[in-house]
N, C-alpha and C. Protein backbone atom coordinates (compact mmCIF):
# COMPACT_ATOMS: atom_id res chain seq x y z
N UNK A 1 -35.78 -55.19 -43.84
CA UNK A 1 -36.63 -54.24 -43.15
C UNK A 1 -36.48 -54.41 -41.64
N UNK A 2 -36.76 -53.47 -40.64
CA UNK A 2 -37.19 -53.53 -39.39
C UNK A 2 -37.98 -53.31 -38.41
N UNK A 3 -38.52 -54.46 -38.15
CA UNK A 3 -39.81 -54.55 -37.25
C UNK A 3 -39.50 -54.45 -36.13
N UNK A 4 -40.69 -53.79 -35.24
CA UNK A 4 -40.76 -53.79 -33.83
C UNK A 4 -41.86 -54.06 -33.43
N UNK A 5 -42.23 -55.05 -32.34
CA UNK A 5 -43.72 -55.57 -32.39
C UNK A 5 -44.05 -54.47 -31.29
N UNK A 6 -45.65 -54.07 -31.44
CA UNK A 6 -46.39 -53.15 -30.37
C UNK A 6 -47.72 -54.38 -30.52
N UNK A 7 -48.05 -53.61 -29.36
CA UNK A 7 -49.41 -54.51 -28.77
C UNK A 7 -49.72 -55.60 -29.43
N UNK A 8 -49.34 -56.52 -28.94
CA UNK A 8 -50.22 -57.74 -29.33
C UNK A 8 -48.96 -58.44 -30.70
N UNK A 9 -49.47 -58.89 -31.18
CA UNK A 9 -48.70 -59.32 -32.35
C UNK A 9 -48.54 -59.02 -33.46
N UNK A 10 -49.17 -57.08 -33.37
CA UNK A 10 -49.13 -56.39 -34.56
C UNK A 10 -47.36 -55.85 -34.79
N UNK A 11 -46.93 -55.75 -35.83
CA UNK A 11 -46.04 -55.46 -36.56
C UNK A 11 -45.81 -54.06 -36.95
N UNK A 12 -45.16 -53.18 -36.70
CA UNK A 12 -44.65 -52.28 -37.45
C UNK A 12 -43.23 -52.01 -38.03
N UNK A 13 -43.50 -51.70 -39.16
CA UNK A 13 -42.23 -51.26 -39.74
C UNK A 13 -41.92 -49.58 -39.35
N UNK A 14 -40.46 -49.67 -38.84
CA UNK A 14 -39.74 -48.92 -38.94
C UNK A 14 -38.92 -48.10 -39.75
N UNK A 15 -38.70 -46.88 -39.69
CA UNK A 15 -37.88 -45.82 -40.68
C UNK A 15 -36.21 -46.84 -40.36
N UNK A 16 -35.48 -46.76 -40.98
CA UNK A 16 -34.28 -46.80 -41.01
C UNK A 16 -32.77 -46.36 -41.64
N UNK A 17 -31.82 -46.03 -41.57
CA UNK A 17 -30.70 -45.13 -42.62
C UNK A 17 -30.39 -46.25 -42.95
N UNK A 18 -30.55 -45.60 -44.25
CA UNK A 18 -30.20 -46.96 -45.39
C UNK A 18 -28.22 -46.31 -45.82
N UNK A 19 -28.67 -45.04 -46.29
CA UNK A 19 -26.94 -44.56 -46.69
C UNK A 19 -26.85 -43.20 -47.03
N UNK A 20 -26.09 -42.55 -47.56
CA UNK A 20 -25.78 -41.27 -47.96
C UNK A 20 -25.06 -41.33 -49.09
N UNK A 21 -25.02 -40.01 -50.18
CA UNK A 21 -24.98 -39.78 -51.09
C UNK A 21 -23.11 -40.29 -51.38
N UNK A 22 -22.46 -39.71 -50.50
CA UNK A 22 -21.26 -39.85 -50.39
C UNK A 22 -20.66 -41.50 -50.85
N UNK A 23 -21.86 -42.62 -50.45
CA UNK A 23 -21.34 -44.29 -50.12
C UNK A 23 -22.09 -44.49 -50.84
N UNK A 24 -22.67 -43.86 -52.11
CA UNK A 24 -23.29 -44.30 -53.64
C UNK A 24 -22.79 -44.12 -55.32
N UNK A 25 -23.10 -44.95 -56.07
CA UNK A 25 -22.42 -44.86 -57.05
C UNK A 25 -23.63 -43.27 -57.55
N UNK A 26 -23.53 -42.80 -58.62
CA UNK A 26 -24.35 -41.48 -59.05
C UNK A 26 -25.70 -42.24 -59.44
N UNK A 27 -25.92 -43.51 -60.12
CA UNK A 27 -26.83 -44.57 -60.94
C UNK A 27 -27.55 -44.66 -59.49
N UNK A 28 -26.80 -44.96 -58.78
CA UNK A 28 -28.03 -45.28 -57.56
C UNK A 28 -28.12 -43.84 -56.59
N UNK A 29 -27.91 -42.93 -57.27
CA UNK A 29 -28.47 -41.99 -56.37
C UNK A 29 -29.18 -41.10 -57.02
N UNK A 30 -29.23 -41.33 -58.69
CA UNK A 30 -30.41 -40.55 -59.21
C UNK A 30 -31.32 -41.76 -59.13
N UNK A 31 -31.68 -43.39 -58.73
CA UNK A 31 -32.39 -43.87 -58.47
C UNK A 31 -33.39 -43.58 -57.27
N UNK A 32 -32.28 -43.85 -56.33
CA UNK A 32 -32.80 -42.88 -54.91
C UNK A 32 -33.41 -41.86 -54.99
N UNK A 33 -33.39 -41.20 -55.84
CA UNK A 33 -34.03 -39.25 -56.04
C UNK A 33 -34.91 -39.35 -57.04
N UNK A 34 -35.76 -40.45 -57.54
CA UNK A 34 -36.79 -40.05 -58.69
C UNK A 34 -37.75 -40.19 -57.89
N UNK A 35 -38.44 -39.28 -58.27
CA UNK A 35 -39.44 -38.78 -58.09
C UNK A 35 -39.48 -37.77 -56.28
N UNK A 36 -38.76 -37.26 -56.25
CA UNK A 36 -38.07 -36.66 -54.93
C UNK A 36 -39.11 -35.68 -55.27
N UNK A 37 -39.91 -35.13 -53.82
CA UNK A 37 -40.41 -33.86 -53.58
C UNK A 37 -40.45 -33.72 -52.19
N UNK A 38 -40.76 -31.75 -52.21
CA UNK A 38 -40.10 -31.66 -50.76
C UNK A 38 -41.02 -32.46 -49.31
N UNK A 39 -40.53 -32.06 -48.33
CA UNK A 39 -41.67 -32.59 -47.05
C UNK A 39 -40.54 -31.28 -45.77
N UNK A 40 -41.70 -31.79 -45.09
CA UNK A 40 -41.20 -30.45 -44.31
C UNK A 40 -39.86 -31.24 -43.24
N UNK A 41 -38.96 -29.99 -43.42
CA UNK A 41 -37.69 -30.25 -42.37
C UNK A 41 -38.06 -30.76 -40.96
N UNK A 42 -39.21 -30.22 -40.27
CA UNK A 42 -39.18 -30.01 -38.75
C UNK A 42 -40.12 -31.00 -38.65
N UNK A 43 -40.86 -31.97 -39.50
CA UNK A 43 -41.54 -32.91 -39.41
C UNK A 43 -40.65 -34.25 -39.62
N UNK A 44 -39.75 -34.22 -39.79
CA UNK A 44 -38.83 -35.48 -40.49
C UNK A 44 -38.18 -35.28 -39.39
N UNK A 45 -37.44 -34.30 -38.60
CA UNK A 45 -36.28 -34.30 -37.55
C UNK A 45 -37.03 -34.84 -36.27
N UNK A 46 -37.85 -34.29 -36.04
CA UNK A 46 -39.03 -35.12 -34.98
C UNK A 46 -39.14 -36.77 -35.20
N UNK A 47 -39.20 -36.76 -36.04
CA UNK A 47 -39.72 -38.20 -37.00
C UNK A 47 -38.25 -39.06 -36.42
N UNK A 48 -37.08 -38.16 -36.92
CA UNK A 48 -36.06 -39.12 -36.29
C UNK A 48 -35.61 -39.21 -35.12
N UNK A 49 -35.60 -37.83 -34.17
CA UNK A 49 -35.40 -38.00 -33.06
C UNK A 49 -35.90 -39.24 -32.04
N UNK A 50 -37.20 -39.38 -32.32
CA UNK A 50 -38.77 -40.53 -31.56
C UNK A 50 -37.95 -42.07 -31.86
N UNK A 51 -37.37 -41.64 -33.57
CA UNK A 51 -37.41 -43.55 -34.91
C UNK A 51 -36.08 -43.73 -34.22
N UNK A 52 -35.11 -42.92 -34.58
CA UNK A 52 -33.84 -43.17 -34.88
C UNK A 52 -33.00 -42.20 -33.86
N UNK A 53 -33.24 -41.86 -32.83
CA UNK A 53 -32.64 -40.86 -31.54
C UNK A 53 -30.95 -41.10 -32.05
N UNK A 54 -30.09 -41.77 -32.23
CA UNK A 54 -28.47 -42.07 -32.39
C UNK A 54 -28.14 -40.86 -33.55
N UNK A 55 -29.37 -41.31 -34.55
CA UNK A 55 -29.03 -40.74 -35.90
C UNK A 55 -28.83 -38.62 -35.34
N UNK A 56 -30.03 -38.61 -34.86
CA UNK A 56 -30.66 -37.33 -33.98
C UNK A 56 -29.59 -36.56 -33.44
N UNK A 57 -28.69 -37.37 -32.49
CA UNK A 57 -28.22 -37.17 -31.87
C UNK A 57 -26.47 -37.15 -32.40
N UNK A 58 -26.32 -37.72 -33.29
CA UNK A 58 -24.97 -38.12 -34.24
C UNK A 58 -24.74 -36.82 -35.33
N UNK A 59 -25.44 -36.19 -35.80
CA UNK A 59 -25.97 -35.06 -36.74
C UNK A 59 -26.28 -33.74 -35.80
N UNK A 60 -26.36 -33.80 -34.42
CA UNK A 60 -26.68 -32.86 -33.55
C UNK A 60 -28.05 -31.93 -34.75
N UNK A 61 -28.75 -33.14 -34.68
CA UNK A 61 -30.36 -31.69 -35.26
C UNK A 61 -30.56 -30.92 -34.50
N UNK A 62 -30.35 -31.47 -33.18
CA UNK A 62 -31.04 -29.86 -32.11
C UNK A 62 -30.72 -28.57 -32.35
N UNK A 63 -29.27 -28.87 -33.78
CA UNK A 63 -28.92 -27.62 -34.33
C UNK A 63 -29.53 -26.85 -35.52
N UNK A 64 -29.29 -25.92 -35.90
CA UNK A 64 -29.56 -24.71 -36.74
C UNK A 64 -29.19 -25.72 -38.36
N UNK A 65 -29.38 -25.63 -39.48
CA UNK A 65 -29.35 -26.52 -40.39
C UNK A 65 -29.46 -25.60 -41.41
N UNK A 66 -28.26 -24.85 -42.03
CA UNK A 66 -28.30 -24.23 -43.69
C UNK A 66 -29.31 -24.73 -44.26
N UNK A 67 -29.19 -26.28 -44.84
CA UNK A 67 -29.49 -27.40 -45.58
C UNK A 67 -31.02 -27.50 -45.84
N UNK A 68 -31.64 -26.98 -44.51
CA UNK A 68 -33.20 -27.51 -44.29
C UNK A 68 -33.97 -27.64 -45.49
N UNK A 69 -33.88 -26.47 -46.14
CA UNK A 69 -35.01 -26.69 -47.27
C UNK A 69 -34.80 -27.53 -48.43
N UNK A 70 -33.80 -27.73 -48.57
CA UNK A 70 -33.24 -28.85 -49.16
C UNK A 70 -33.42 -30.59 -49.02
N UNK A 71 -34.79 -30.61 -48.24
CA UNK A 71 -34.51 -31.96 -47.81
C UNK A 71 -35.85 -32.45 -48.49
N UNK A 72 -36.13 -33.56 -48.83
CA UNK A 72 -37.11 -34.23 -49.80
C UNK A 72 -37.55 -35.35 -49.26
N UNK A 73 -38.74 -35.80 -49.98
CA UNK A 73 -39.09 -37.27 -49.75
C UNK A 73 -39.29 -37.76 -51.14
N UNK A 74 -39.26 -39.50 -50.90
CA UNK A 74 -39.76 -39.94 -51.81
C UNK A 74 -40.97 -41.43 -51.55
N UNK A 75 -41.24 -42.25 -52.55
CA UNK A 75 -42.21 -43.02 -51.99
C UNK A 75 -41.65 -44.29 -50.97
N UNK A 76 -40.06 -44.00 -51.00
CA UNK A 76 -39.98 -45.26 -50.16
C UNK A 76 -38.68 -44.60 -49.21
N UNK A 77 -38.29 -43.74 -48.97
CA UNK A 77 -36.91 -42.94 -48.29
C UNK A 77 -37.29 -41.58 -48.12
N UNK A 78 -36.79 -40.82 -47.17
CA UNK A 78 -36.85 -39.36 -46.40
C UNK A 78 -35.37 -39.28 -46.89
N UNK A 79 -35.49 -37.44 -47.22
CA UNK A 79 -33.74 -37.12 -47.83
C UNK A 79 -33.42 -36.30 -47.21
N UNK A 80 -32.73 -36.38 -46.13
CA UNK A 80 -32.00 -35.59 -44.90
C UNK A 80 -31.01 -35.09 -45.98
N UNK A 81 -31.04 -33.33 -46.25
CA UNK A 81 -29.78 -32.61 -46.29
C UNK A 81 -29.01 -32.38 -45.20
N UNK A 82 -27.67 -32.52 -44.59
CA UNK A 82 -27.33 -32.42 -43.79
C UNK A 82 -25.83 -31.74 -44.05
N UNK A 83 -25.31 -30.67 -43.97
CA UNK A 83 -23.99 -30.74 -44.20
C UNK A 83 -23.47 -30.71 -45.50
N UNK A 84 -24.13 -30.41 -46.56
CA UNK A 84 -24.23 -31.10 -47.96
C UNK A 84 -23.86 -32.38 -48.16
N UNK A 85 -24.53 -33.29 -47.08
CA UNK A 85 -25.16 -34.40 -47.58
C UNK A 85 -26.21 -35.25 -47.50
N UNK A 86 -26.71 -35.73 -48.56
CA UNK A 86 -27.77 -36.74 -48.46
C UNK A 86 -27.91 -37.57 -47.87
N UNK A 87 -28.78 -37.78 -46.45
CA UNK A 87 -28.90 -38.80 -46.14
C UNK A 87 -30.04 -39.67 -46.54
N UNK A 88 -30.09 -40.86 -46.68
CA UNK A 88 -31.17 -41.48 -47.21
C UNK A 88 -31.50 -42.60 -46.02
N UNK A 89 -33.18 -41.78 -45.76
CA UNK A 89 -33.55 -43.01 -44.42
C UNK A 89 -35.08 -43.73 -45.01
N UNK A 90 -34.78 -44.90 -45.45
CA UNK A 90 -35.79 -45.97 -45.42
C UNK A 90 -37.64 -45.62 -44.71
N UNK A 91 -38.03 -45.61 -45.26
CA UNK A 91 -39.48 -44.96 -44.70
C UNK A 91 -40.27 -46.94 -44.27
């Protein structure tokens, strides 16, 4: 996991890209996807721009995105469609 300390000696955990659909066997990517439901596109791209700006900026989100509605959460990962592919970022 990755922490970043704020005020004081409190702890937070950070979002992080764990991988994409492409650098998984299928077993671990219908693992990754149970229980997948949607969350909104323009709340997650914000989310990474602030968490993960490289990722933001590597994917050019500031762009237009076929993919958008296509993108999911689950209880422990955010599922960036991107390009037709899955990205999977660590919540």
């Amino acid at each position: 996991m990755k922490y970043s300390e704020h005020e004081g000696n409190k702890k937070i955990v950070l979002m992080y890209y764990e991988t994409n659909c492409a650098s998984i066997s299928i077993d671990e990517w219908y693992s990754l996807m149970k229980g997948a439901r949607k969350c909104s596109y323009q709340r997650l791209v914000s989310k990474i721009k602030k968490e993960l700006p490289d990722l933001y900026r590597d994917l050019c989100l500031e762009f237009y995105n076929p993919f958008e509605k296509q993108c999911k959460q689950t209880k422990t990962h955010y599922i960036l469609v991107h390009s037709a592919i899955e990205h999977f970022i660590r919540k």
